[in-house]
PDB file of N, CA and C in Angstrom:
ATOM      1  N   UNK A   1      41.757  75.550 -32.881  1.00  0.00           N
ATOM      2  CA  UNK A   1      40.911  76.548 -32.284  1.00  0.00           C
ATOM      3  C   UNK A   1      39.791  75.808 -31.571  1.00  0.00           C
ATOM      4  N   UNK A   2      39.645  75.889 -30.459  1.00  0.00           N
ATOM      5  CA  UNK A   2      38.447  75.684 -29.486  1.00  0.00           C
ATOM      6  C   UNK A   2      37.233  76.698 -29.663  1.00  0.00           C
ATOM      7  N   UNK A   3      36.226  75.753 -30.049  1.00  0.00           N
ATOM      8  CA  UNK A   3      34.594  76.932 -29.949  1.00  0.00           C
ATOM      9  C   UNK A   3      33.757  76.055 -28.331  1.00  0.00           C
ATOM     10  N   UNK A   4      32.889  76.731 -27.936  1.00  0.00           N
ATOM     11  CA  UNK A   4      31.782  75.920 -27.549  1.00  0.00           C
ATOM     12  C   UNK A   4      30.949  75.696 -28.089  1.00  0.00           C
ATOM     13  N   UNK A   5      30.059  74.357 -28.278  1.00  0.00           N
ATOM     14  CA  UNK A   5      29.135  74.627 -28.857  1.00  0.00           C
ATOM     15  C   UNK A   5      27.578  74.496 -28.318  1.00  0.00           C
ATOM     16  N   UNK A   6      26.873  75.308 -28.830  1.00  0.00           N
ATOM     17  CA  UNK A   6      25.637  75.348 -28.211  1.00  0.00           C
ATOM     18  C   UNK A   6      24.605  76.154 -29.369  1.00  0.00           C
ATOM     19  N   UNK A   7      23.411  75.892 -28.653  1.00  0.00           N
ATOM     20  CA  UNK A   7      22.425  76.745 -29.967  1.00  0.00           C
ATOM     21  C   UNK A   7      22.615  78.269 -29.443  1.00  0.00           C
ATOM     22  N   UNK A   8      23.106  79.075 -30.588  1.00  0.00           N
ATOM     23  CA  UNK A   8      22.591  79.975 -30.874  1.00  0.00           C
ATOM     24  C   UNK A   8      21.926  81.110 -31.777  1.00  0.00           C
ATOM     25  N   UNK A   9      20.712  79.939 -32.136  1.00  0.00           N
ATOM     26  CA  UNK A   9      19.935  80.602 -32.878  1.00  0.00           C
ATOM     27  C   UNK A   9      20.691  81.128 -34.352  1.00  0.00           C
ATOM     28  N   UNK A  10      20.345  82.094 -34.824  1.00  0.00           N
ATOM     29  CA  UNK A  10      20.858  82.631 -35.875  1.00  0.00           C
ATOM     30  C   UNK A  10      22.015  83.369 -35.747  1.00  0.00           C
ATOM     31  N   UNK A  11      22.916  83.180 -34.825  1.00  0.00           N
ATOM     32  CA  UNK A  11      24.230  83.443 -34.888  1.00  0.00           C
ATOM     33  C   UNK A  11      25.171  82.269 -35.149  1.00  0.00           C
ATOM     34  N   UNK A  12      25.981  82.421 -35.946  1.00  0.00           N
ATOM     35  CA  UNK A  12      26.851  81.484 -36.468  1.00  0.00           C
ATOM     36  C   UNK A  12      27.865  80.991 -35.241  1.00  0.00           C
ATOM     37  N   UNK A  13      28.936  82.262 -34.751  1.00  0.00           N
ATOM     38  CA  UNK A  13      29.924  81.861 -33.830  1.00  0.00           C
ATOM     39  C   UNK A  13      29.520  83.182 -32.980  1.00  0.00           C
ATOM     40  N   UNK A  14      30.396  83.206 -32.038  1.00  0.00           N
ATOM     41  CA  UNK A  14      30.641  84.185 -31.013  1.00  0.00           C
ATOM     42  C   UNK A  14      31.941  84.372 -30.894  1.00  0.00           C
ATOM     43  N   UNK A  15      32.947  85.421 -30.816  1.00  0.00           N
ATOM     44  CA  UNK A  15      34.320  85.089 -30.966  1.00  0.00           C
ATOM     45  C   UNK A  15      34.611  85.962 -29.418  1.00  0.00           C
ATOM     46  N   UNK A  16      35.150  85.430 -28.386  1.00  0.00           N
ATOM     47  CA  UNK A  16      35.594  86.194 -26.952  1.00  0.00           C
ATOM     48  C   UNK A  16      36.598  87.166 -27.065  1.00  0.00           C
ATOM     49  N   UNK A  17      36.807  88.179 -26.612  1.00  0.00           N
ATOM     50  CA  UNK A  17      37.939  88.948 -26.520  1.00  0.00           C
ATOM     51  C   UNK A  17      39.485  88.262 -26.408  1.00  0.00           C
ATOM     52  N   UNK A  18      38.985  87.681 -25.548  1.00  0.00           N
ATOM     53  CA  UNK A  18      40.416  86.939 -25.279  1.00  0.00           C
ATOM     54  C   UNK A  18      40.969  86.330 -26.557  1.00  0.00           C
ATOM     55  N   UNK A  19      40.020  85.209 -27.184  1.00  0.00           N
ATOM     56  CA  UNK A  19      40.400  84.913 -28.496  1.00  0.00           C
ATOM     57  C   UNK A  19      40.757  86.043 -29.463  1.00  0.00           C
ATOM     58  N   UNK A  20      40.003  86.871 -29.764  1.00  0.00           N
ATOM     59  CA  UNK A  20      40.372  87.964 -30.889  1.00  0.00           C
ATOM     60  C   UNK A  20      41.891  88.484 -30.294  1.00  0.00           C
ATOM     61  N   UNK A  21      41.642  88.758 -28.853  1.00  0.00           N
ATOM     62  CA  UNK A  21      43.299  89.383 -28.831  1.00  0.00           C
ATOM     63  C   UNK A  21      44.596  88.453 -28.880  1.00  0.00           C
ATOM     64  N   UNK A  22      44.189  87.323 -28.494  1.00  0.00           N
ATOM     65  CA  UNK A  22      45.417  86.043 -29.007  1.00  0.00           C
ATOM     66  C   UNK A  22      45.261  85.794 -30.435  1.00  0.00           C
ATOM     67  N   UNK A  23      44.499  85.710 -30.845  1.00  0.00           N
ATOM     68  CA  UNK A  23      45.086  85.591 -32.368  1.00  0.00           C
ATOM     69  C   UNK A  23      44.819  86.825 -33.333  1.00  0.00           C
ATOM     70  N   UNK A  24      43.630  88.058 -32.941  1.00  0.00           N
ATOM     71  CA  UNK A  24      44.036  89.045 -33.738  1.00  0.00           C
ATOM     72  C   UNK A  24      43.815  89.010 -35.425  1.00  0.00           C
ATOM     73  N   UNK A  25      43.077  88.734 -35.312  1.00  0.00           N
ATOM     74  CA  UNK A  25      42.555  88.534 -37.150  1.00  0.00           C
ATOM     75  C   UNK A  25      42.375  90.030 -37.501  1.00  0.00           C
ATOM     76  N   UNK A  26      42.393  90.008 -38.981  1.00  0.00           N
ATOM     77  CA  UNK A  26      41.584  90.956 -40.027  1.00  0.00           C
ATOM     78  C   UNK A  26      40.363  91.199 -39.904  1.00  0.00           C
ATOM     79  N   UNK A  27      39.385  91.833 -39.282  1.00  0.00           N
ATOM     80  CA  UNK A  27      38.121  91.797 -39.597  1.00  0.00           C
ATOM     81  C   UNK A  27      37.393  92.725 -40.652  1.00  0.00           C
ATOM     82  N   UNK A  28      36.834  92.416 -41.605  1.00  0.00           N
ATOM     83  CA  UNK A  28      36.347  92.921 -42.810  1.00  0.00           C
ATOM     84  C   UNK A  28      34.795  92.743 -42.094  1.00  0.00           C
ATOM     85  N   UNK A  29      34.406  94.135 -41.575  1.00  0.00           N
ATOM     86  CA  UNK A  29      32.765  93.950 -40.945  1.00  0.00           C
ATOM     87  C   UNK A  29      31.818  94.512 -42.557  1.00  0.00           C
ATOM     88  N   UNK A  30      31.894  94.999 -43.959  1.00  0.00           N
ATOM     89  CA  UNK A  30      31.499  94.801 -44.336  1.00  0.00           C
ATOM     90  C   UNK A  30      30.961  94.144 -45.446  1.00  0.00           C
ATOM     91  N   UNK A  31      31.909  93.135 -45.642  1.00  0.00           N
ATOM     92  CA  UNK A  31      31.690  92.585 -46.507  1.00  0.00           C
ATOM     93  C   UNK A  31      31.884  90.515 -45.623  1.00  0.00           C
ATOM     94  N   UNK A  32      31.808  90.446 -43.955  1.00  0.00           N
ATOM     95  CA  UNK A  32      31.496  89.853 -43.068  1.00  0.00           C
ATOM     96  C   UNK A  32      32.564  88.620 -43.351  1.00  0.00           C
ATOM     97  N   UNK A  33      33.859  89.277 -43.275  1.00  0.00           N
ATOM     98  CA  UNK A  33      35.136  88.378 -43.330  1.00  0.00           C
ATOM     99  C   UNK A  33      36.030  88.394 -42.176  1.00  0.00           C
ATOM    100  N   UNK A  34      36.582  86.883 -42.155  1.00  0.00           N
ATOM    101  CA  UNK A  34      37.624  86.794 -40.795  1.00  0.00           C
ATOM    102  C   UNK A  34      39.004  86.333 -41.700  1.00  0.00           C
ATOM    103  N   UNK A  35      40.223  87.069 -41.850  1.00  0.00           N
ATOM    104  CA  UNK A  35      41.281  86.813 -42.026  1.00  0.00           C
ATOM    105  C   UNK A  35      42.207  86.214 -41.153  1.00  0.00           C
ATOM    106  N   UNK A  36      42.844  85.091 -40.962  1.00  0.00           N
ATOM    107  CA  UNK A  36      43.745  84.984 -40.123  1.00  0.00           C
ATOM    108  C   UNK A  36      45.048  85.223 -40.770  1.00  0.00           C
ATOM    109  N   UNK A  37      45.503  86.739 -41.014  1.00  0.00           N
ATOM    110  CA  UNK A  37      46.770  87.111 -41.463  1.00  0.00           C
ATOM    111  C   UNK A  37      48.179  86.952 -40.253  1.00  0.00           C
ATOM    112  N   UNK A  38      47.300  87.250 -39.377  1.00  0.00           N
ATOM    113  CA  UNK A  38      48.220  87.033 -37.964  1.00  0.00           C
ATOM    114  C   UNK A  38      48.325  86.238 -36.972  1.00  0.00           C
ATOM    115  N   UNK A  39      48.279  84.802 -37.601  1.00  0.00           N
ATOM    116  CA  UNK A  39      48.066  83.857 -36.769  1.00  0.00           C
ATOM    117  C   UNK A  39      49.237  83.508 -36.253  1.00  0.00           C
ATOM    118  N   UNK A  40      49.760  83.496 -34.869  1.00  0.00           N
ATOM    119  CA  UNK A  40      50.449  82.734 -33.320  1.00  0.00           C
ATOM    120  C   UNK A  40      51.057  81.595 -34.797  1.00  0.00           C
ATOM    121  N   UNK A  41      52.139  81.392 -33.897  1.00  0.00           N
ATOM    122  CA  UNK A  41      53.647  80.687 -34.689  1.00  0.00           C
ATOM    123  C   UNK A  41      53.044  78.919 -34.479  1.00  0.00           C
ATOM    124  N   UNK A  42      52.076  78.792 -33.381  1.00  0.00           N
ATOM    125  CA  UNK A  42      51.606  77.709 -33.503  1.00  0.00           C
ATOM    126  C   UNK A  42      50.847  76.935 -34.133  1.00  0.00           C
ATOM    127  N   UNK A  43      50.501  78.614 -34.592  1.00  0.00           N
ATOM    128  CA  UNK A  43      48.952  77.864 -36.302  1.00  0.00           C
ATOM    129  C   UNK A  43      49.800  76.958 -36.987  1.00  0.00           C
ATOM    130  N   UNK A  44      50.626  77.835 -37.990  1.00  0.00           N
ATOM    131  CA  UNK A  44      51.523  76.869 -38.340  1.00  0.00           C
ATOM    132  C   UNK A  44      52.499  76.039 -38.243  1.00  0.00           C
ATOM    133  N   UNK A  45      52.745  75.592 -37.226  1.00  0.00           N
ATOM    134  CA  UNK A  45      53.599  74.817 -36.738  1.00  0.00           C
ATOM    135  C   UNK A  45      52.158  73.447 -36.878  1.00  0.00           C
ATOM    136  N   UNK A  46      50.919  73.962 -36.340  1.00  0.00           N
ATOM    137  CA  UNK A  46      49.851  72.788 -36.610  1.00  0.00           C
ATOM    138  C   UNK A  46      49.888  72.160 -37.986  1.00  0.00           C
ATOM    139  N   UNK A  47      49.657  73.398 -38.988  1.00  0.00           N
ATOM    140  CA  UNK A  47      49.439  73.448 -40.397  1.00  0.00           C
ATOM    141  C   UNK A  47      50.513  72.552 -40.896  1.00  0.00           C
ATOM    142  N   UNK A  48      51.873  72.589 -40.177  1.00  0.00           N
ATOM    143  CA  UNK A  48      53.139  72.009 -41.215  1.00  0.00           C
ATOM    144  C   UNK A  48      52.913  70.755 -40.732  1.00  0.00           C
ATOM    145  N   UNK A  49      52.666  70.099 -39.498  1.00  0.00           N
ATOM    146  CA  UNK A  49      52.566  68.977 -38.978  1.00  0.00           C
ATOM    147  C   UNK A  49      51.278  68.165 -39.613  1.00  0.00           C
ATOM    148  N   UNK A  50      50.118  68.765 -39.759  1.00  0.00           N
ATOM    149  CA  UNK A  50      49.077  68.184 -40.394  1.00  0.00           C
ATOM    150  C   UNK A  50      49.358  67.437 -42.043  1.00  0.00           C
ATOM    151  N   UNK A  51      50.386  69.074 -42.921  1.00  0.00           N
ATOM    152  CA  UNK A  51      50.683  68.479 -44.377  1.00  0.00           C
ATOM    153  C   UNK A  51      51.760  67.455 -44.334  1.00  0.00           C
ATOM    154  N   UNK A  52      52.599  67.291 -43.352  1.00  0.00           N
ATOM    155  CA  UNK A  52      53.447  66.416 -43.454  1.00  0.00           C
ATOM    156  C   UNK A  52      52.618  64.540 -43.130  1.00  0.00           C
ATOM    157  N   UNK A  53      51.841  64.970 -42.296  1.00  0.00           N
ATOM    158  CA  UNK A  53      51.166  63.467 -41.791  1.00  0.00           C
ATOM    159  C   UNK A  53      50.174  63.251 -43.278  1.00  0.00           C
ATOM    160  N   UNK A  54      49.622  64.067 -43.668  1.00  0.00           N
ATOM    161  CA  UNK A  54      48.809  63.833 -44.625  1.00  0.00           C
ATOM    162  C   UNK A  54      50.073  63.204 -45.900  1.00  0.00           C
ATOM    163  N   UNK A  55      51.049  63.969 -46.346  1.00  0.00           N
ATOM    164  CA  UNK A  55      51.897  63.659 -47.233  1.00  0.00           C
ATOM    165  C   UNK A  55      52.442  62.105 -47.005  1.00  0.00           C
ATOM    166  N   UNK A  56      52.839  61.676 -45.667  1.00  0.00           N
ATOM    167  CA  UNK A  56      52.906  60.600 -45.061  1.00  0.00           C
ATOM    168  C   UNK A  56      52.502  59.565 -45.605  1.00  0.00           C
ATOM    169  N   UNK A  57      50.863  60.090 -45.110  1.00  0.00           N
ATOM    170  CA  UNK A  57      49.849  58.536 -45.567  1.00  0.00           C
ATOM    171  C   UNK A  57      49.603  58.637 -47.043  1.00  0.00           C
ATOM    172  N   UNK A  58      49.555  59.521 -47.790  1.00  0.00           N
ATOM    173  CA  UNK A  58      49.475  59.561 -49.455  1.00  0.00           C
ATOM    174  C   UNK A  58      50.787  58.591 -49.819  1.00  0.00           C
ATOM    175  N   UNK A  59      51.908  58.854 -49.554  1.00  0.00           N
ATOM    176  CA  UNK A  59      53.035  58.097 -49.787  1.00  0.00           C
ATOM    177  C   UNK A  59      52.872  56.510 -49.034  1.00  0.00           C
ATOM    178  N   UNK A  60      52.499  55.642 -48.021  1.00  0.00           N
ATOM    179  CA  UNK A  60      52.200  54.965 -47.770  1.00  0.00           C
ATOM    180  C   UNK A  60      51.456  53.859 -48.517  1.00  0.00           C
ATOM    181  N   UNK A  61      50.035  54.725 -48.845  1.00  0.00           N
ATOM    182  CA  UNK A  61      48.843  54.307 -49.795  1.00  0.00           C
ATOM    183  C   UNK A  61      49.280  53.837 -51.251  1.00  0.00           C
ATOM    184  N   UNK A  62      50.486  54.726 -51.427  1.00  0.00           N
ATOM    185  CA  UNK A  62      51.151  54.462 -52.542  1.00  0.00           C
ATOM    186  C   UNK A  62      51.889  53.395 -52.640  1.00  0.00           C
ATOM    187  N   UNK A  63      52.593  53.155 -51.547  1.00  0.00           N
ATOM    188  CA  UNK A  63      54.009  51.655 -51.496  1.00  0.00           C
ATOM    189  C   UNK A  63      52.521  50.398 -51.308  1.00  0.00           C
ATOM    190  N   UNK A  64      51.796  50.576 -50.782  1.00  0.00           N
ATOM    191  CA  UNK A  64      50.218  50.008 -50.796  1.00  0.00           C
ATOM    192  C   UNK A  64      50.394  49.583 -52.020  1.00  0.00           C
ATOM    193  N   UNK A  65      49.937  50.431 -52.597  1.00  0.00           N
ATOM    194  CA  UNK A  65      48.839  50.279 -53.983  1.00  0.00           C
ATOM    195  C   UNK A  65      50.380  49.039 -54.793  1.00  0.00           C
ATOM    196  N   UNK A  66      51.156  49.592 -54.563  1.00  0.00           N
ATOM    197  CA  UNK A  66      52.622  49.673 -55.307  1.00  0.00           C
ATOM    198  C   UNK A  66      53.329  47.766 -55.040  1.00  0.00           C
ATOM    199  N   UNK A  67      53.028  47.312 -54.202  1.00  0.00           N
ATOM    200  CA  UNK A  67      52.674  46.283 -53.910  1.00  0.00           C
ATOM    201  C   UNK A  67      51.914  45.187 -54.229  1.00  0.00           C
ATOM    202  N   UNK A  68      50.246  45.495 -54.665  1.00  0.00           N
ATOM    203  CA  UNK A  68      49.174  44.737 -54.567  1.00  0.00           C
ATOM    204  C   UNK A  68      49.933  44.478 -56.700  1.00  0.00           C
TER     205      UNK A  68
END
């Protein structure tokens, strides 16, 4: 996810239309929650690629350690 960033004051984020309608979250306005129940096939396609590289280097660190 792309933000800009800049000061604004006591607002946390700003979320654009465009964004809300491409990805389309849950919004819980009172209790001030963002769900991403409906996140684009690419979230996770990020998500699976990230746990696999992470799983990667844990296993690596290991033939590492496994070595010394």
């Amino acid at each position: 996810m792309k933000l800009d960033v800049c000061n604004l004051e006591r607002t946390e984020v700003i979320l654009g239309m465009l964004w809300l309608a491409t990805y389309n979250p849950e919004i819980n306005w009172e209790i001030e929650e963002v769900k991403m129940i409906r996140c684009l096939a690419l979230c996770g396609k990020n998500r699976e690629k990230k746990e696999k590289r992470e799983l990667r280097k844990r296993e690596e660190q290991e033939e590492e350690e496994a070595i010394r």
